[in-house]
Protein backbone atom coordinates (compact mmCIF):
# COMPACT_ATOMS: atom_id res chain seq x y z
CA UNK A 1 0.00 0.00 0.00
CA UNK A 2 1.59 3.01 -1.09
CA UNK A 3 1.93 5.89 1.40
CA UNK A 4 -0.21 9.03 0.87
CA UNK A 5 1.36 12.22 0.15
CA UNK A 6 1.91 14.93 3.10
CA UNK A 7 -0.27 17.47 3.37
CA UNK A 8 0.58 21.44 3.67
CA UNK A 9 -0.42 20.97 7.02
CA UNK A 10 1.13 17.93 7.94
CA UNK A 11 4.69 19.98 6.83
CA UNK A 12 6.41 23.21 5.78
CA UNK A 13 9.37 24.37 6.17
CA UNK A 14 9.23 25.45 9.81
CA UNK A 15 7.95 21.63 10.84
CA UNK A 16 10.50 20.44 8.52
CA UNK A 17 12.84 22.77 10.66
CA UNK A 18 11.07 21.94 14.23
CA UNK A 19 11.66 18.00 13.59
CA UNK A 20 15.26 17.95 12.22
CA UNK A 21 16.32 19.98 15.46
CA UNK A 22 14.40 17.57 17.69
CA UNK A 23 15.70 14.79 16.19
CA UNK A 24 17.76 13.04 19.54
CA UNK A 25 20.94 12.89 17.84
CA UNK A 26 20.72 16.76 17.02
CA UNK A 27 19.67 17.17 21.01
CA UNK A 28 22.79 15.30 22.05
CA UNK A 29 25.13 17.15 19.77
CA UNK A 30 23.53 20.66 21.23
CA UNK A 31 23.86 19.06 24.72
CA UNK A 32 27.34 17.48 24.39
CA UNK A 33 28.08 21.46 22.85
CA UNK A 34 26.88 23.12 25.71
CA UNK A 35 27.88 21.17 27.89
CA UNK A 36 31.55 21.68 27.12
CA UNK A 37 31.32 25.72 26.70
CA UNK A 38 29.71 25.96 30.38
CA UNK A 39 32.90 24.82 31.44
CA UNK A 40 35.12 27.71 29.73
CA UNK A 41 31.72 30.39 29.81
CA UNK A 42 30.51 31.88 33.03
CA UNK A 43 27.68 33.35 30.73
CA UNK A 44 26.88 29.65 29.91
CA UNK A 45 27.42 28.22 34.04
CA UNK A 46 23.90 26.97 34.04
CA UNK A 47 23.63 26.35 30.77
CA UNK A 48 24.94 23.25 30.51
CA UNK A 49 22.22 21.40 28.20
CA UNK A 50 19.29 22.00 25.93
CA UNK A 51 17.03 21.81 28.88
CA UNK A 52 18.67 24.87 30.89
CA UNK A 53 18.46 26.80 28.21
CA UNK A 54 14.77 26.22 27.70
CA UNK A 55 14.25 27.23 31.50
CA UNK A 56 16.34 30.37 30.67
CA UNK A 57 14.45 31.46 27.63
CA UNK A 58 10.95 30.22 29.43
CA UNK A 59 12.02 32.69 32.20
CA UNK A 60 11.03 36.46 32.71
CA UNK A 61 14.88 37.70 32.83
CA UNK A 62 15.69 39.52 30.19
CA UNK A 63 19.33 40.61 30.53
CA UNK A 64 19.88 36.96 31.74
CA UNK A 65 18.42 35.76 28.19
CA UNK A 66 20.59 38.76 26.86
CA UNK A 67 23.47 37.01 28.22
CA UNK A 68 23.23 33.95 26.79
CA UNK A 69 22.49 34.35 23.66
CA UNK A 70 24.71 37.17 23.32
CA UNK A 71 27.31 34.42 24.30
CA UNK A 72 25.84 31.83 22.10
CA UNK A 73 25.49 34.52 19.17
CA UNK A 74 29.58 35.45 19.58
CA UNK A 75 30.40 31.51 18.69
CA UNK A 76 28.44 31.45 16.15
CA UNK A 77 29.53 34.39 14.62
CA UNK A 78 33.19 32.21 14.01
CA UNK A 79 34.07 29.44 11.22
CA UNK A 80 34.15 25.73 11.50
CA UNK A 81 31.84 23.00 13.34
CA UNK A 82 31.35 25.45 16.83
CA UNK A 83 29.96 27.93 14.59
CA UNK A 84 27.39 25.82 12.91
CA UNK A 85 26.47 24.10 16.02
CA UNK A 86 25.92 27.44 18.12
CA UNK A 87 23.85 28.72 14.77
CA UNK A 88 21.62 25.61 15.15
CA UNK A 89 21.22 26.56 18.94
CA UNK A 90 20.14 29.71 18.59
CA UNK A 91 17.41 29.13 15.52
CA UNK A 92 16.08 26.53 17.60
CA UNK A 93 15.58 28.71 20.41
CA UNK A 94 14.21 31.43 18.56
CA UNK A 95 11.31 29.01 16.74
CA UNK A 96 8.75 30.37 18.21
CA UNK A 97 8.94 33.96 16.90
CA UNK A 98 8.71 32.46 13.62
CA UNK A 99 5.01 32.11 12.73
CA UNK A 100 4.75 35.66 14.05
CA UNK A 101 7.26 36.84 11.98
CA UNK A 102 5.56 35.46 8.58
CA UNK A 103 2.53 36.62 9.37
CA UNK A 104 3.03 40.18 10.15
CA UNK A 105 4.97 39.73 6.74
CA UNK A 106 1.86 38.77 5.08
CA UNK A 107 -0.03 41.40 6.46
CA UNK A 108 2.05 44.16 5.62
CA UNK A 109 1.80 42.64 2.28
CA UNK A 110 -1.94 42.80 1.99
CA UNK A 111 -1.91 46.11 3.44
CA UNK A 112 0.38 47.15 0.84
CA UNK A 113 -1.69 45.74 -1.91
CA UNK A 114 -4.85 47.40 -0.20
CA UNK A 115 -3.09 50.86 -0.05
CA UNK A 116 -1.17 50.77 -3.74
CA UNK A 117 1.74 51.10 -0.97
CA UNK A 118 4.97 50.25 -2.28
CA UNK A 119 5.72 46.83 -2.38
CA UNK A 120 7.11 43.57 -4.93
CA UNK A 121 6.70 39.71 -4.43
CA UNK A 122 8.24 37.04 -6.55
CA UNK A 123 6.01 37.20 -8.97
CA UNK A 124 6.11 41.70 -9.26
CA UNK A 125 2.62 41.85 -8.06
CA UNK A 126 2.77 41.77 -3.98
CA UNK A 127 2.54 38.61 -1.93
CA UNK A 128 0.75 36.02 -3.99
CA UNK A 129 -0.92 32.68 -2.54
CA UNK A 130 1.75 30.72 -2.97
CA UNK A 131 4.41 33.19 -0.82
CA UNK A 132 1.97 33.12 1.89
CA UNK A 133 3.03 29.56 2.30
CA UNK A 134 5.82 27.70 2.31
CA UNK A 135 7.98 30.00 0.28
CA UNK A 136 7.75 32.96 2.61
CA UNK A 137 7.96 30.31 5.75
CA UNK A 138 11.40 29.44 4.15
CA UNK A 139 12.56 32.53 3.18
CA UNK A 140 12.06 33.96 6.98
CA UNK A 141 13.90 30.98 8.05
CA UNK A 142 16.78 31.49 5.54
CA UNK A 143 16.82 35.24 6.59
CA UNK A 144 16.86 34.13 10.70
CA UNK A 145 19.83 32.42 9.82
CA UNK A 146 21.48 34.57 8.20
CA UNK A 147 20.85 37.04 10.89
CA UNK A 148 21.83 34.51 13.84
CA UNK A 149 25.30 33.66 11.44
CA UNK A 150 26.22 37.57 10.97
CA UNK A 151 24.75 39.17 14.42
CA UNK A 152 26.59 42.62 15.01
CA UNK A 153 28.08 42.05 18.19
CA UNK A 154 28.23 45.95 19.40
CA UNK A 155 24.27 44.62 20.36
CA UNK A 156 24.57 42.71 23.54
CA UNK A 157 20.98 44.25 24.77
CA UNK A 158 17.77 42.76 23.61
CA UNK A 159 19.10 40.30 21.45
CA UNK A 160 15.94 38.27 20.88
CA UNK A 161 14.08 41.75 19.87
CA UNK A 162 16.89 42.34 17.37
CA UNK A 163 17.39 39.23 15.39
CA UNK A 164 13.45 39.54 15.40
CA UNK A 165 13.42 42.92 14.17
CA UNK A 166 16.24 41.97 11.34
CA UNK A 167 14.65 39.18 9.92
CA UNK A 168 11.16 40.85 9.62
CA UNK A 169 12.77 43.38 7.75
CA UNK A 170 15.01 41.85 5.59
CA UNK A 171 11.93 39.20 4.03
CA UNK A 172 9.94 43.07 3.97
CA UNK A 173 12.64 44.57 1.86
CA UNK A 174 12.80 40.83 -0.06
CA UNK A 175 9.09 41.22 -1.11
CA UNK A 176 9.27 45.44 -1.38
CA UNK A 177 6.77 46.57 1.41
CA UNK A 178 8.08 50.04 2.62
CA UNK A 179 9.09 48.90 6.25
CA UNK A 180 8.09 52.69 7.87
CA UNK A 181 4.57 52.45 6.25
CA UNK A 182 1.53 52.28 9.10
CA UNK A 183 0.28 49.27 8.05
CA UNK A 184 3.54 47.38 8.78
CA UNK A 185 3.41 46.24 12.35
CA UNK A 186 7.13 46.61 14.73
CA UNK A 187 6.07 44.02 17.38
CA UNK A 188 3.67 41.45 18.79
CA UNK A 189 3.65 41.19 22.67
CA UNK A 190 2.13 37.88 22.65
CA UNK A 191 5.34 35.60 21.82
CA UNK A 192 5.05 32.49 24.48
CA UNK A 193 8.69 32.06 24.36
CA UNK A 194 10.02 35.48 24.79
CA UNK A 195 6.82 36.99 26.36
CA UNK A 196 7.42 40.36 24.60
CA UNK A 197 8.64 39.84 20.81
CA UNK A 198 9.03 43.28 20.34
CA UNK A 199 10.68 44.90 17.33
CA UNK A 200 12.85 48.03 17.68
CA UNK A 201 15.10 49.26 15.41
CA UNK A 202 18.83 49.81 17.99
CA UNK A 203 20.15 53.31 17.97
CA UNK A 204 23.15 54.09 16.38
CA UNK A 205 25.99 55.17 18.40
CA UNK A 206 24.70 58.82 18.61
CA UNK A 207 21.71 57.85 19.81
CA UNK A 208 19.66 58.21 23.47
CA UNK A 209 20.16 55.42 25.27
CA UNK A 210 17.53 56.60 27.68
CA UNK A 211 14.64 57.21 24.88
CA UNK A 212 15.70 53.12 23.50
CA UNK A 213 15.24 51.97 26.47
CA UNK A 214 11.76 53.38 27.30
CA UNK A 215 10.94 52.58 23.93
CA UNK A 216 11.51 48.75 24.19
CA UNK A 217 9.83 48.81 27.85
CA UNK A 218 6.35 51.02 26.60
CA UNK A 219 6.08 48.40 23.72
CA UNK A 220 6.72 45.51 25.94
CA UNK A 221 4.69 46.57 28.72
CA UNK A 222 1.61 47.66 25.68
CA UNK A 223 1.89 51.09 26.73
CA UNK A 224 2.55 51.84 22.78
CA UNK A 225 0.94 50.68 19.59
CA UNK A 226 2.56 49.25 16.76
CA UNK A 227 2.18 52.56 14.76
CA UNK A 228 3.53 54.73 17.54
CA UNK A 229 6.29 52.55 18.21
CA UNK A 230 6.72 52.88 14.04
CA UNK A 231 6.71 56.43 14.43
CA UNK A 232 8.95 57.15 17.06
CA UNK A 233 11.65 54.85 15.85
CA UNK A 234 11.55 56.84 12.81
CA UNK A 235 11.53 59.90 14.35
CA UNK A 236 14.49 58.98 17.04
CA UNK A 237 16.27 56.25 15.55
CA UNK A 238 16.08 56.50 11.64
CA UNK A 239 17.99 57.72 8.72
CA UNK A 240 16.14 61.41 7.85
CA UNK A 241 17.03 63.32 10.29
CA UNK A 242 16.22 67.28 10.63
CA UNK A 243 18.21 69.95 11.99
CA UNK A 244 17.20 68.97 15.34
CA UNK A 245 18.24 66.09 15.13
CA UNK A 246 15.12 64.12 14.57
CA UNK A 247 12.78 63.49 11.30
CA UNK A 248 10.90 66.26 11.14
CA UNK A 249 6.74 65.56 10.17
CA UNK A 250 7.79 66.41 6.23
CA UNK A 251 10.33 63.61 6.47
CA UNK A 252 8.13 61.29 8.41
CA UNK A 253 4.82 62.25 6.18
CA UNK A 254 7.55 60.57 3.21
CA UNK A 255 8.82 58.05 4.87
CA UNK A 256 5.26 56.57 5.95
CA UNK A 257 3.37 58.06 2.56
CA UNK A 258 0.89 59.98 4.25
CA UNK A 259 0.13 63.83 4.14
CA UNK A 260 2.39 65.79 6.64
CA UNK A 261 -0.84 67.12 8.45
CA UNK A 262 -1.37 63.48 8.91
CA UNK A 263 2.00 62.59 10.10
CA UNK A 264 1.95 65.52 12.56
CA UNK A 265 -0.84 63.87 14.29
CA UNK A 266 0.56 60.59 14.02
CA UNK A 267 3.82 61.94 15.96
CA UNK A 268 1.71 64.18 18.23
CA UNK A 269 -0.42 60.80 19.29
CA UNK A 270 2.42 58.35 19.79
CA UNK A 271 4.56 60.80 21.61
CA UNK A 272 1.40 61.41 24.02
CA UNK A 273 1.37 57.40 24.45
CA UNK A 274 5.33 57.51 25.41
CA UNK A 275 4.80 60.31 27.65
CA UNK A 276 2.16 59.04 29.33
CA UNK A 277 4.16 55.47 29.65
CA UNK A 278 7.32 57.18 30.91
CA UNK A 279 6.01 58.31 34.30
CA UNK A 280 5.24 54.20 34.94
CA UNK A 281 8.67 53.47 33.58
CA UNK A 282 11.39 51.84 36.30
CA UNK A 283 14.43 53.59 34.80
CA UNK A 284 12.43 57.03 35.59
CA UNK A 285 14.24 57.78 38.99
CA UNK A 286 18.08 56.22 37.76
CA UNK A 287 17.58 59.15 34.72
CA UNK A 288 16.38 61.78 37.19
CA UNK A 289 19.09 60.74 39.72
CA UNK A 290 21.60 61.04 36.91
């Protein structure tokens, strides 16, 4: 009796993905892996296996998740077996963002369609059927790797966020949706395995630590939208910047393709949100005291 063909459903890339890094073999070589760099690592002391990394990642400490795959992220970023090995680690940990990731992709898509936004799928026309399905699954896995593989390393903070953030944009830019328009969305709070997989763009060197930071927190704590997070990372954190320093509502009524009138309230709304979220925020008193 021959065997039936697999559905869609039954596999795609990602389960493809899922079941080759389960496989035990794969689990002992992450395990034996681990094991050994605990020894060398103080970053990795309680990491010794698969299994404390899951509690690590399952947990609500973020620079403790920072750490580690910060540390994981700096082998993988050198040649030979380690490298691979410590690439495999980290993809495997960071799964879960993956559905998420594909289907804000999609969205954006749509909404670019919807809007006669900018945009350009394989086929020149947007995000067509077949992209919503396994080829955009594999192409946000391909881009996740590529990320985890060439991680800049002057990033130790929110790591997860980050390699988030790059992959989402990098399959945007592969199928042409403007990343700064409204209708692409920066973050999704309701990631089970990092509890907040927010996206943020990281400021350049130049940039206020102080306003990053209250950023990341108002998103992860849903004190900001999607579009005001949008908006303020293009005002703070982008490339246009105005003689203050900062997009003006010209360059931000571009960048996002609406009028400027419109992009004046669009600033003048998120920065209310961020105001309003600041005098909840933890770091309030250290930046006062300083």
């Amino acid at each position: 009796m021959s065997e039936e063909p697999r559905s869609y459903a039954a596999w795609n890339p990602l389960s493809a993905l899922q079941a080759e890094l389960s496989q035990p073999r794969t689990r002992t070589r992450f395990d034996e892996a681990l094991r050994s760099w605990s020894r060398h690592d103080p970053a990795l002391a309680e990491v010794a296996d698969h299994a404390g990394l899951v509690a690590v990642l399952a947990s609500r400490d973020y620079p403790r998740q920072d750490e580690v795959l910060f540390t994981l992220l700096r082998r993988a970023a050198t040649l030979g077996d380690e490298g691979i090995v410590a690439s495999k680690i980290v993809v495997d940990a960071m799964i879960p963002a993956v559905p998420g990731i594909v289907g804000r992709v999609i969205r954006a898509g749509r909404a670019a369609l919807a809007t006669g936004g900018p945009r350009r799928g394989v086929t020149g026309g947007g995000v067509s059927a077949a992209e919503e399905n396994a080829d955009l699954q594999a192409m946000v896995i391909g881009y996740l790797w590529e990320q985890v593989r060439c991680y800049p390393l002057r990033r130790p903070h929110h790591v997860a966020i980050n390699l988030v953030y790059e992959t989402q944009r990098a399959a945007l830019r592969e199928l042409g949706v403007h990343e700064g328009q409204p209708a692409v969305e920066v973050g999704s709070v309701d990631d089970d395995a990092f509890h907040a997989e927010v996206v943020q763009r990281l400021a350049e060197p130049d940039a206020s630590v102080e306003v990053l930071e209250l950023l990341a927190w108002a998103v992860e704590q849903k004190r900001l939208d999607g579009q005001a997070a949008a908006i303020l990372i293009a005002r703070y954190f982008g490339h246009e910047i105005g003689r203050d320093g900062v997009a003006t509502d010209r360059q931000l009524a571009s960048l996002l393709r609406v009028s400027q009138p419109t992009a004046h309230r669009y600033r003048h709304r998120a920065q209310a949100q961020l105001a309003a979220a600041a005098e909840e925020f933890p770091g309030l008193e250290r930046w006062r005291e300083g």
